[in-house]
Protein backbone atom coordinates (compact mmCIF):
# COMPACT_ATOMS: atom_id res chain seq x y z
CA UNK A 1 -5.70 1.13 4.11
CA UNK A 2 -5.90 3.27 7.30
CA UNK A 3 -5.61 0.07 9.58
CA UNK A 4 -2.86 -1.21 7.34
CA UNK A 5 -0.97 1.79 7.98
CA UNK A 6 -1.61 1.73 11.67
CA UNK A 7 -0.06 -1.65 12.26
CA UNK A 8 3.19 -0.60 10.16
CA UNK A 9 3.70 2.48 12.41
CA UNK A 10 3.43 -0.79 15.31
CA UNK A 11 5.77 -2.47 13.85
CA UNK A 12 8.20 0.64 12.96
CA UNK A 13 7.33 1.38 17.05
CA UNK A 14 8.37 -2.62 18.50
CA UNK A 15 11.86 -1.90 16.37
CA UNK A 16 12.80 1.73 17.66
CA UNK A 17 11.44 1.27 21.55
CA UNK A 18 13.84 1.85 24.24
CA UNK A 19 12.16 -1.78 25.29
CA UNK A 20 13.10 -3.13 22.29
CA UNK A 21 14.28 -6.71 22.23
CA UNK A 22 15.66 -9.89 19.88
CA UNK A 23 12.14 -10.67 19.78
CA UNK A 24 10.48 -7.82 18.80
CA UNK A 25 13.12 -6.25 16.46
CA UNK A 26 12.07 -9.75 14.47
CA UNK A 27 8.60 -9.33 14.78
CA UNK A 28 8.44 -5.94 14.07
CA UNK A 29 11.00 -6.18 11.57
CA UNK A 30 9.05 -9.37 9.49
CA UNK A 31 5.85 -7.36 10.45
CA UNK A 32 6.78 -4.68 8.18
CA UNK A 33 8.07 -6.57 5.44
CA UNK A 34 4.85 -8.38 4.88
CA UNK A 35 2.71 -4.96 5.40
CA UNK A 36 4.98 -3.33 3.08
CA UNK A 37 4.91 -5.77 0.27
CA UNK A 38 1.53 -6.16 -0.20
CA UNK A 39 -0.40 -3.07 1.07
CA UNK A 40 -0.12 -1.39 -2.83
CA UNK A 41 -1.76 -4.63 -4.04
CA UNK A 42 -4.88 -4.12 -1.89
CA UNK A 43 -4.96 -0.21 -2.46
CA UNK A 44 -4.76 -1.35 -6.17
CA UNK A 45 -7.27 -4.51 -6.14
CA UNK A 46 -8.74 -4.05 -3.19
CA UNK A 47 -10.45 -8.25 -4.52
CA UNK A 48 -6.82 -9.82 -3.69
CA UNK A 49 -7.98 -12.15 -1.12
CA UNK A 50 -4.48 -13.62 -1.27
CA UNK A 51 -2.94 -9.75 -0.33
CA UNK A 52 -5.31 -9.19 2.51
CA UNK A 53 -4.42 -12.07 4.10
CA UNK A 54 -0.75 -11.22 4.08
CA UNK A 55 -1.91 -7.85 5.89
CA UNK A 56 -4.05 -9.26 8.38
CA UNK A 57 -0.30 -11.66 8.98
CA UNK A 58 1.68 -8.80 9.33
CA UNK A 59 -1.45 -6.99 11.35
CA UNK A 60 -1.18 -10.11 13.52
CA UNK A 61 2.48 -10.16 13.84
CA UNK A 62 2.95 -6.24 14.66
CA UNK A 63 0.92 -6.85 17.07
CA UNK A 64 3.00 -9.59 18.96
CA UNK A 65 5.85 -7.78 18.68
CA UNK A 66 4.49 -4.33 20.08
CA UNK A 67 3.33 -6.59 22.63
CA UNK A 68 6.78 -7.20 23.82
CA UNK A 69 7.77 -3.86 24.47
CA UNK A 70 4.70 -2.18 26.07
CA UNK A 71 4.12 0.67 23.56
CA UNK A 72 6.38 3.04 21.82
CA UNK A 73 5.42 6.70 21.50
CA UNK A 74 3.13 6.72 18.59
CA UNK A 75 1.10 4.43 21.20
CA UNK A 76 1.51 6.82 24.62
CA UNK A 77 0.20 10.09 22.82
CA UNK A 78 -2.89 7.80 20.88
CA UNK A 79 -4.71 7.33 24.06
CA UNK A 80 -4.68 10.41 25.78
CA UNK A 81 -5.35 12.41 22.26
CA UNK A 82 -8.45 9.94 21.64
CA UNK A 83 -9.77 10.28 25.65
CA UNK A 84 -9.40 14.26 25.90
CA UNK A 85 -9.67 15.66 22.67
CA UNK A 86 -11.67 12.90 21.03
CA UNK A 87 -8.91 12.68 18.39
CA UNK A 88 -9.46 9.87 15.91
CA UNK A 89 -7.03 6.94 15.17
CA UNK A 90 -7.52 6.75 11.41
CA UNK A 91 -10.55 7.33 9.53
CA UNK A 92 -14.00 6.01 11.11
CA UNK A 93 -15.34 3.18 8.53
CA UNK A 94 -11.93 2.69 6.47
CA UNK A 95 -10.65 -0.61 6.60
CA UNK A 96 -7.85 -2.81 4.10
């Protein structure tokens, strides 16, 4: 759930960049529909092959489209919270 929730903050990030282009308003914008849409039906059934595949789609596509801006915010403060105050992105061990 925690990862799911990651990659829609990406794709939330790729829409509202000052980088942000055609490209990855799509992307992020498609990104988010997908995550959106099905991330309930894992929570709830957490067997719905069919569901997780649509996240790890949305995962995949959140990713290409934070990959054509360079990071947004949420990004820029995750590393140096993680390096110097050992601040954890999600919750160790939760997954979809």
């Amino acid at each position: 759930m925690f990862a799911g929730l990651d990659a829609m903050v990406h794709s939330l990030e790729a829409v509202s960049a000052k980088t942000a282009n055609a490209i990855s308003i799509m992307m992020g914008a498609r990104a988010f529909a997908i995550l959106y849409t099905h991330i309930s039906k894992v929570i709830t059934d957490p067997k719905n092959y069919t569901a997780r595949e649509q996240m790890l789609i949305g995962s995949y596509f959140a990713g290409l489209a934070m990959m054509n801006v360079g990071g947004g915010p949420a990004s820029g403060i995750s590393y140096p919270l993680g390096v110097h105050f050992n601040v954890l992105m999600g919750l160790r061990g939760e997954y979809f």
